[in-house]
N, C-alpha and C. Protein backbone atom coordinates (compact mmCIF):
# COMPACT_ATOMS: atom_id res chain seq x y z
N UNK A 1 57.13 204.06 40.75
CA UNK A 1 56.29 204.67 41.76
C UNK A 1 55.36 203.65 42.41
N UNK A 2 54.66 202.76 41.86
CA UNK A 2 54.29 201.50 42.14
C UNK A 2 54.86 200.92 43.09
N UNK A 3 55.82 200.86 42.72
CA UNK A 3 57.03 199.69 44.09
C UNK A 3 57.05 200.47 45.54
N UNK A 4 56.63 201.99 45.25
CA UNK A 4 57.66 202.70 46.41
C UNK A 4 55.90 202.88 47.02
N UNK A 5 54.91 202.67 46.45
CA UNK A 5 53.67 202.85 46.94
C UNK A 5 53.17 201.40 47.63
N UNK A 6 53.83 200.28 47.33
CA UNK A 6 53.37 199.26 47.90
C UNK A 6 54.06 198.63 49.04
N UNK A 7 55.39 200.05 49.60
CA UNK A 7 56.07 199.83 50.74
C UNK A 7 55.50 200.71 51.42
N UNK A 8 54.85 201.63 51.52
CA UNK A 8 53.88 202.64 51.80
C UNK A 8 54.78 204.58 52.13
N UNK A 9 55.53 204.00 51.22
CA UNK A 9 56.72 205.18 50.67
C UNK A 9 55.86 206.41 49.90
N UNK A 10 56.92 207.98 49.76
CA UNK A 10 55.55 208.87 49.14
C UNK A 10 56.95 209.27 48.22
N UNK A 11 56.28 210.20 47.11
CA UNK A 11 57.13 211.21 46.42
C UNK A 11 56.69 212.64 46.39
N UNK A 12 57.39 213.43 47.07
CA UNK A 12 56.65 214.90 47.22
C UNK A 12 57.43 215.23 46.18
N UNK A 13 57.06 216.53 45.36
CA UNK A 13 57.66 216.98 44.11
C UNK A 13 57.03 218.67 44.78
N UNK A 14 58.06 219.35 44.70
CA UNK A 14 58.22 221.02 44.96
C UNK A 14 58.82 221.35 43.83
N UNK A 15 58.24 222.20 43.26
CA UNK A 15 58.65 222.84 42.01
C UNK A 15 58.71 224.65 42.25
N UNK A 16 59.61 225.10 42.07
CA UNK A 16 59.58 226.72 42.18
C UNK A 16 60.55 227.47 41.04
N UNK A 17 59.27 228.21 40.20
CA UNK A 17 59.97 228.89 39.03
C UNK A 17 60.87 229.55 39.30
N UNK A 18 62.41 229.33 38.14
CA UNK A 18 63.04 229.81 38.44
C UNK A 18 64.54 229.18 39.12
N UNK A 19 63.72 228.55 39.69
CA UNK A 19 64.99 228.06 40.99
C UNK A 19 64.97 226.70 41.44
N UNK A 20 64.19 225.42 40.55
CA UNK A 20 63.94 224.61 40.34
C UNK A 20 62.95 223.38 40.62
N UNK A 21 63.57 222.68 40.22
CA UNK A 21 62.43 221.23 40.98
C UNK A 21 63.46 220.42 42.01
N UNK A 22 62.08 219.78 43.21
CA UNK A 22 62.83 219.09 44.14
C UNK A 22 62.15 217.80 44.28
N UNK A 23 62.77 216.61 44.40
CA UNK A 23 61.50 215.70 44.18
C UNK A 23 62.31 215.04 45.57
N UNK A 24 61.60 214.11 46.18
CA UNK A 24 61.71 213.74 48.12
C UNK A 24 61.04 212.40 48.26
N UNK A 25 61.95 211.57 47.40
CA UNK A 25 61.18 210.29 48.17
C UNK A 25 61.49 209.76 49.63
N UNK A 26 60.07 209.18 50.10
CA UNK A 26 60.42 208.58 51.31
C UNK A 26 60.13 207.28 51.67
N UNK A 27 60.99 206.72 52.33
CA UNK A 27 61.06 205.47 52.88
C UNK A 27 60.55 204.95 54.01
N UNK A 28 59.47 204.33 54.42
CA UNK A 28 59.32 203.86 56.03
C UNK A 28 60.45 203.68 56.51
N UNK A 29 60.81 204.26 57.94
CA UNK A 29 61.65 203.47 58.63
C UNK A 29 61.43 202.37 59.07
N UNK A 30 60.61 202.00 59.31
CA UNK A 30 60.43 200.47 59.33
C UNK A 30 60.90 199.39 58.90
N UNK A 31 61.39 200.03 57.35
CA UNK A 31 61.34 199.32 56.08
C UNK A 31 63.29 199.25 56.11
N UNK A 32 63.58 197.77 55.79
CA UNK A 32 65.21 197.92 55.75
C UNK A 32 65.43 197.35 54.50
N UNK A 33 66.27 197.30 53.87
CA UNK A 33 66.45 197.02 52.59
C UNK A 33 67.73 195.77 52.56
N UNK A 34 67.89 194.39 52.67
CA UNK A 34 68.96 193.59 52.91
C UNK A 34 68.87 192.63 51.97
N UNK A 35 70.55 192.55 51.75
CA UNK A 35 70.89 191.30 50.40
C UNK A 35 70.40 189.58 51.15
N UNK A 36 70.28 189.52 49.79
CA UNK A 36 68.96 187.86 50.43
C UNK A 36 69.71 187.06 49.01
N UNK A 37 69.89 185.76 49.91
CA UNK A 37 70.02 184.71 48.77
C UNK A 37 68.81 184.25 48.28
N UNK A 38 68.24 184.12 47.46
CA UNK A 38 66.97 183.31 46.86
C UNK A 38 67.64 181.76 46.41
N UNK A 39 66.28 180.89 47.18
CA UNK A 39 66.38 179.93 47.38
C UNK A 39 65.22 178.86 46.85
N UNK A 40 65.16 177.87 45.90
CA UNK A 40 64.09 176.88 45.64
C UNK A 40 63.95 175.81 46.61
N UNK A 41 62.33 175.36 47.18
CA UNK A 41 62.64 174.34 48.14
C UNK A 41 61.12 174.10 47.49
N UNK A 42 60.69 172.75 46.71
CA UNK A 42 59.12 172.33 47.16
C UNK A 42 58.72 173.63 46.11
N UNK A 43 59.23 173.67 44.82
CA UNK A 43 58.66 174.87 43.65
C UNK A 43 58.43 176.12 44.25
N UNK A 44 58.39 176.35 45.53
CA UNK A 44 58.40 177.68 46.16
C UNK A 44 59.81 178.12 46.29
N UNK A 45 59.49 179.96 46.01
CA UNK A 45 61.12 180.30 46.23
C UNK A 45 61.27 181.18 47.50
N UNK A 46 61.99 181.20 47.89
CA UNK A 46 62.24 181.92 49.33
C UNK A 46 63.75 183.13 49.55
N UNK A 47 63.61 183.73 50.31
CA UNK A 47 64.93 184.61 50.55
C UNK A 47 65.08 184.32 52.09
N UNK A 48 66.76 184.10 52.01
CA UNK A 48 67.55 184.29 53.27
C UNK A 48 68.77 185.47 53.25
N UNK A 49 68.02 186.29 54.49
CA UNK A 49 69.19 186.79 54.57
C UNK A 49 70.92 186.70 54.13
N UNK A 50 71.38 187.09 53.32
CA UNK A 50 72.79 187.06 53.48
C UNK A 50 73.71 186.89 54.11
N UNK A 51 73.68 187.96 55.03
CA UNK A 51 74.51 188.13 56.86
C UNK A 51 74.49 186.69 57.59
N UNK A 52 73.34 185.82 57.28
CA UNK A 52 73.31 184.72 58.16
C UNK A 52 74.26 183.51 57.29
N UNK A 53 74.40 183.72 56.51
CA UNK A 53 74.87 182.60 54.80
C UNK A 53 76.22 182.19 55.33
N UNK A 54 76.70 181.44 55.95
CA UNK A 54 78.00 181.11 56.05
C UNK A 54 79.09 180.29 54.51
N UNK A 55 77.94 180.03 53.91
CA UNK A 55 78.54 178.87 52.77
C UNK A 55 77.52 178.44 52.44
N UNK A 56 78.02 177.61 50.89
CA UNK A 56 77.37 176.98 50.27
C UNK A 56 78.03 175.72 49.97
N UNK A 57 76.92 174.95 49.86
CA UNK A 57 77.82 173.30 49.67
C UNK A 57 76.88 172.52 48.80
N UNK A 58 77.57 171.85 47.43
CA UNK A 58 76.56 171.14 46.41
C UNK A 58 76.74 169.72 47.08
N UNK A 59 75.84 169.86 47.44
CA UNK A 59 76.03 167.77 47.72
C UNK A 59 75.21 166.82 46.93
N UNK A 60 76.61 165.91 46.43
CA UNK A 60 76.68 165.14 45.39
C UNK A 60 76.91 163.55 45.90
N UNK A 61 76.45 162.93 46.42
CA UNK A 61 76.37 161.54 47.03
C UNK A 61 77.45 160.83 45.76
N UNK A 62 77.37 161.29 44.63
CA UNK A 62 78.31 160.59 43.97
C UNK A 62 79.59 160.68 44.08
N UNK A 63 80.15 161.95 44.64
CA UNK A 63 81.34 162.33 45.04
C UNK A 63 82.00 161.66 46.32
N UNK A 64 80.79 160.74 46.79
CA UNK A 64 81.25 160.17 48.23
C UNK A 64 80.98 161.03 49.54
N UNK A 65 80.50 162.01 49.43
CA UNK A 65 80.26 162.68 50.33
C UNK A 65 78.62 162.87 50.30
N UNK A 66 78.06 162.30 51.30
CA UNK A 66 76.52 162.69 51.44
C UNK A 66 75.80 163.14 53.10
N UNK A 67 74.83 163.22 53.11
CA UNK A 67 73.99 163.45 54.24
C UNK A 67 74.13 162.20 54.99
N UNK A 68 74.39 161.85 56.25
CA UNK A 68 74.72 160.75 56.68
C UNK A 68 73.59 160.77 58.14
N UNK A 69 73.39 159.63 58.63
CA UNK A 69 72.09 159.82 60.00
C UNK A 69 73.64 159.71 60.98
N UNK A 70 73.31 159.94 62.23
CA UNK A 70 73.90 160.11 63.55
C UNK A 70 73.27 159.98 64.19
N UNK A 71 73.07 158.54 65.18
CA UNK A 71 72.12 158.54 66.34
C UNK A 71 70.60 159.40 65.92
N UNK A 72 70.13 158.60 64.64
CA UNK A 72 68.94 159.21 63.49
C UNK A 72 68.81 160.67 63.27
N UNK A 73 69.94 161.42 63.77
CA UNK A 73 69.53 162.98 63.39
C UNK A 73 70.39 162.99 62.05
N UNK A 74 69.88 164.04 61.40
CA UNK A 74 71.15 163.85 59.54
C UNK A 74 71.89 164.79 60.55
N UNK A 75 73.30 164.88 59.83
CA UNK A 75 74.18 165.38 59.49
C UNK A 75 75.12 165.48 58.35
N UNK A 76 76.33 166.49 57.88
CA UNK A 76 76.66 166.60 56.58
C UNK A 76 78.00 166.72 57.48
N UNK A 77 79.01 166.37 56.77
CA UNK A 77 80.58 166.62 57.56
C UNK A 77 81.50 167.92 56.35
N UNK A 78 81.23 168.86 56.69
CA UNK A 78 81.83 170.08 56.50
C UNK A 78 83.50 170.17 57.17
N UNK A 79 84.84 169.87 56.24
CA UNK A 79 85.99 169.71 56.53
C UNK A 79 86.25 169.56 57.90
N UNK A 80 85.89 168.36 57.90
CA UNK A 80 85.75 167.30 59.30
C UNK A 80 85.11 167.50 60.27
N UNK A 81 84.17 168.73 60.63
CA UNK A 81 83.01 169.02 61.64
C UNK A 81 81.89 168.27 61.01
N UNK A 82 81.05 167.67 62.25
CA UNK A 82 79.07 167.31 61.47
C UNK A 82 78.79 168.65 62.11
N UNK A 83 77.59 169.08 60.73
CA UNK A 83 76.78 170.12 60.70
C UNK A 83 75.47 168.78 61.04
N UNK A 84 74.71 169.85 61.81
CA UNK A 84 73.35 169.11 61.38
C UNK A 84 72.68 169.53 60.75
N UNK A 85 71.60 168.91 59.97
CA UNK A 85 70.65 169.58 58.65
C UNK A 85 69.14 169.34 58.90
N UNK A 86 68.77 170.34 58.45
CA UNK A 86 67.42 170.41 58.13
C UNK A 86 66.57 170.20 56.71
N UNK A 87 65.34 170.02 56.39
CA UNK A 87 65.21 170.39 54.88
C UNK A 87 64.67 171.23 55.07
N UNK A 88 64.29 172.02 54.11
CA UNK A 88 63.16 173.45 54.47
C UNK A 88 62.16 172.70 53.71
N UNK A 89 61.87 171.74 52.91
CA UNK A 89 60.62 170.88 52.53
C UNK A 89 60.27 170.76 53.78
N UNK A 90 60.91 169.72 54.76
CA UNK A 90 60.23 168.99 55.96
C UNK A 90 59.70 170.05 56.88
N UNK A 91 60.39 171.34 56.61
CA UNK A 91 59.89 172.36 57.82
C UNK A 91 58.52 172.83 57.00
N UNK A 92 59.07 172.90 56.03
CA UNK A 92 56.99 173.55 55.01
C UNK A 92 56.40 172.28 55.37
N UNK A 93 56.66 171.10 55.37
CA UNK A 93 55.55 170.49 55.30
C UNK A 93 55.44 170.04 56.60
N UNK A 94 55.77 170.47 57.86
CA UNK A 94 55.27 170.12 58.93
C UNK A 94 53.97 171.19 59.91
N UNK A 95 54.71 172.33 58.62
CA UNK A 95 53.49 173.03 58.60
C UNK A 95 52.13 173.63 57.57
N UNK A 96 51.75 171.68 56.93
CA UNK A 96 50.82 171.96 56.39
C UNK A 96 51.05 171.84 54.32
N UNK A 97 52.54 172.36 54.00
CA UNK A 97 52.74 171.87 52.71
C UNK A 97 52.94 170.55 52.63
N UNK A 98 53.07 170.28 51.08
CA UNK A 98 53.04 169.19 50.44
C UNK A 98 54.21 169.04 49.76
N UNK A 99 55.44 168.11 50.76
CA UNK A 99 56.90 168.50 49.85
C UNK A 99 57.42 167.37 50.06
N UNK A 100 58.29 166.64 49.46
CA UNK A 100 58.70 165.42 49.37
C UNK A 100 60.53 166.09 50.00
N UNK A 101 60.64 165.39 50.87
CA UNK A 101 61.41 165.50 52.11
C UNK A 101 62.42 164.53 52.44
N UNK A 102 63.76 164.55 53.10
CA UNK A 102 64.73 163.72 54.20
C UNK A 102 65.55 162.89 53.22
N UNK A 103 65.19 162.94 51.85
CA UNK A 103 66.13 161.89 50.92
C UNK A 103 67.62 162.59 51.32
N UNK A 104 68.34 161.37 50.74
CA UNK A 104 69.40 161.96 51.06
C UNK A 104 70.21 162.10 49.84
N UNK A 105 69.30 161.85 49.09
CA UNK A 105 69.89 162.84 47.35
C UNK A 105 70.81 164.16 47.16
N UNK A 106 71.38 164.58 46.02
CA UNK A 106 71.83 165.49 45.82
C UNK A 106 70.70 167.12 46.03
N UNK A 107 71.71 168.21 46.21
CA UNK A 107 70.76 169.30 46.71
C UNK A 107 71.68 170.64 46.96
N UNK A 108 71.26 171.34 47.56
CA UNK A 108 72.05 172.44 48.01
C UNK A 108 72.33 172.63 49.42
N UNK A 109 73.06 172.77 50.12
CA UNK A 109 73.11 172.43 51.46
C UNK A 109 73.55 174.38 51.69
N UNK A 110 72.37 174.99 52.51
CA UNK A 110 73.10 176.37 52.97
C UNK A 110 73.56 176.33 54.14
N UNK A 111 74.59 176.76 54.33
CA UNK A 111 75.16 176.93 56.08
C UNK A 111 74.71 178.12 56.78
N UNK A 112 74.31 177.87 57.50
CA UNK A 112 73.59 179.25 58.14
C UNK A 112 74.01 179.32 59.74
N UNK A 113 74.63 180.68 60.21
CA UNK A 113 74.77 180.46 61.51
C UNK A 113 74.26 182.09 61.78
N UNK A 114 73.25 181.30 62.89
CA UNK A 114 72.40 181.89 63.93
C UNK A 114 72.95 181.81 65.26
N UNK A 115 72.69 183.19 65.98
CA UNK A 115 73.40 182.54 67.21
C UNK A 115 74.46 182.29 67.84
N UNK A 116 75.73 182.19 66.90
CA UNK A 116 76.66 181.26 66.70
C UNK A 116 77.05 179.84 66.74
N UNK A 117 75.84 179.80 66.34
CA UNK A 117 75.51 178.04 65.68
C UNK A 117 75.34 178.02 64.33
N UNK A 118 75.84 176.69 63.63
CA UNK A 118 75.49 176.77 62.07
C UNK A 118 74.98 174.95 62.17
N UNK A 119 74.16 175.64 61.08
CA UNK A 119 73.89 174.44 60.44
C UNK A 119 73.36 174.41 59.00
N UNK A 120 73.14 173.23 58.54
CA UNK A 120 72.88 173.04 57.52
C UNK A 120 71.33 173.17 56.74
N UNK A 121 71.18 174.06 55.69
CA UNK A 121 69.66 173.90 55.17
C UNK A 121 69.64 173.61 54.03
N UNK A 122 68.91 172.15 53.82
CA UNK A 122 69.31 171.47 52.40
C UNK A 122 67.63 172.27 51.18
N UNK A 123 68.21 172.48 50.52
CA UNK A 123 67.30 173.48 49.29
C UNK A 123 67.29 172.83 48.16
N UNK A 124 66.23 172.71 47.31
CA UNK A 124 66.60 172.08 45.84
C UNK A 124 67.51 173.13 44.51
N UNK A 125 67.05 174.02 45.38
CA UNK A 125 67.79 175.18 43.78
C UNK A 125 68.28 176.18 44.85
N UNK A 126 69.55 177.00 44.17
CA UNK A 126 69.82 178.35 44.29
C UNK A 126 69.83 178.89 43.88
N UNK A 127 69.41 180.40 43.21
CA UNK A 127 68.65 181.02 42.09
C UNK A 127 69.52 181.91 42.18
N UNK A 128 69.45 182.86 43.06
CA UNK A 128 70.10 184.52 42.40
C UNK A 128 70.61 185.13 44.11
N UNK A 129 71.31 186.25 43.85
CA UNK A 129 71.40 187.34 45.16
C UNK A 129 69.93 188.21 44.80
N UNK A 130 69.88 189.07 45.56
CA UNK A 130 68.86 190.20 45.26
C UNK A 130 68.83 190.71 46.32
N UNK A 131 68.26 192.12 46.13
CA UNK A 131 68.61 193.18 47.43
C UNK A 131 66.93 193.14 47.81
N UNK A 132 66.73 193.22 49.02
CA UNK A 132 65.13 192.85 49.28
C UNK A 132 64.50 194.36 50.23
N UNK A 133 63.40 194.12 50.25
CA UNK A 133 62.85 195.24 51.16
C UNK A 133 62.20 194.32 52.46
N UNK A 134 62.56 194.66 53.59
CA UNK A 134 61.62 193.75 54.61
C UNK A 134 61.13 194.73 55.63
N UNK A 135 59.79 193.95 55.68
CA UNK A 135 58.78 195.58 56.67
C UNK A 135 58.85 194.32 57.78
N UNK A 136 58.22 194.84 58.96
CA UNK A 136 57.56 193.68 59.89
C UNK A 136 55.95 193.28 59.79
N UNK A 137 55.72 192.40 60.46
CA UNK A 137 54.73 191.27 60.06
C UNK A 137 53.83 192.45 60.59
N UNK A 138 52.98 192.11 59.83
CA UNK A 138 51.75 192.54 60.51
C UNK A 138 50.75 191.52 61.53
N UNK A 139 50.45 192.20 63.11
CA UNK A 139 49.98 191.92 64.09
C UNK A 139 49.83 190.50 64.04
N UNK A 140 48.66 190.15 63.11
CA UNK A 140 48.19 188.87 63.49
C UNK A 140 49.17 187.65 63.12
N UNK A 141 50.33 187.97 62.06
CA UNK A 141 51.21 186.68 61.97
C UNK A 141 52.24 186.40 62.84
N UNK A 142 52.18 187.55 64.19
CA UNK A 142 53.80 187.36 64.80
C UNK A 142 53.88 185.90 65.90
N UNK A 143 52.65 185.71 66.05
CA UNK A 143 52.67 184.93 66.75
C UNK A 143 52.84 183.28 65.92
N UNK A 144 52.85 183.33 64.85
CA UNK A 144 53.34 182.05 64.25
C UNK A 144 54.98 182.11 64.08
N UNK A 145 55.61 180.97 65.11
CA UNK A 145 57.22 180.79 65.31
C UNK A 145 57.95 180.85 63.84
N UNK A 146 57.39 180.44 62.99
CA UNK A 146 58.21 180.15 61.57
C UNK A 146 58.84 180.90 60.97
N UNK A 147 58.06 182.18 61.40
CA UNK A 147 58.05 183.12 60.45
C UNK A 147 58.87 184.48 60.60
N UNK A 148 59.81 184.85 60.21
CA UNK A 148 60.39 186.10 60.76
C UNK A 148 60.35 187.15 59.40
């Protein structure tokens, strides 16, 4: 009841002797409920949508295959296409975290296509699936780009 009170969900309970009990939970519509990969980047954990997840890729520089620069942007070569990559360290810490960033070490590389563009988001850990609840931002954060 806790959980369903901190989405701002109710439980009506009608009871009539005789002829039984009815119990009615409700859900904001607002509120959508979507499978999310959980993700480690910088000891913080994060969820991405699913729907957007094209793949997963362990990159192992020892295998011969690593993050490579291109005219200084990274890229990763995904069965002979360059993806380009991002870290989600360098994106936290350009806004303000403290994350050690751009190596081109081993990691998790997510493919994500937006748009119908993909690219690459390099993560230190991949943790779990999980089914998530997502409301919208409230007023004052929409105007920060980062954040959806």
């Amino acid at each position: 009841l806790a959980n369903l009170d901190g989405v701002g969900g109710t439980v009506d309970l009608v009871s009539v002797p005789g002829d039984g009990t009815t119990w009615r939970l409700t859900i904001p519509l607002t509120l959508a409920i979507v499978p999310a990969l959980i993700i480690e980047s910088g000891g913080q954990r994060f969820a991405v949508p699913q729907p957007a997840v094209h793949e997963l890729v362990f990159v192992d520089p020892r295998s011969g295959q690593a993050i490579e620069r291109v005219l200084g942007a990274a890229v990763y070569r995904v069965r002979g296409r360059l993806l380009p990559v991002v870290w989600l360290s360098e994106v936290l810490r350009s806004l303000g975290g403290a994350c050690g960033c751009g190596a081109t070490t081993g990691g998790y590389l997510v493919v994500l296509e937006t748009d119908g563009r993909r690219f690459g988001l390099v993560v230190d850990r991949v943790l779990s699936t999980e089914e998530i609840v997502v409301k919208p931002l409230a007023a004052r954060f929409k105007q920060i780009g980062c954040y959806s």
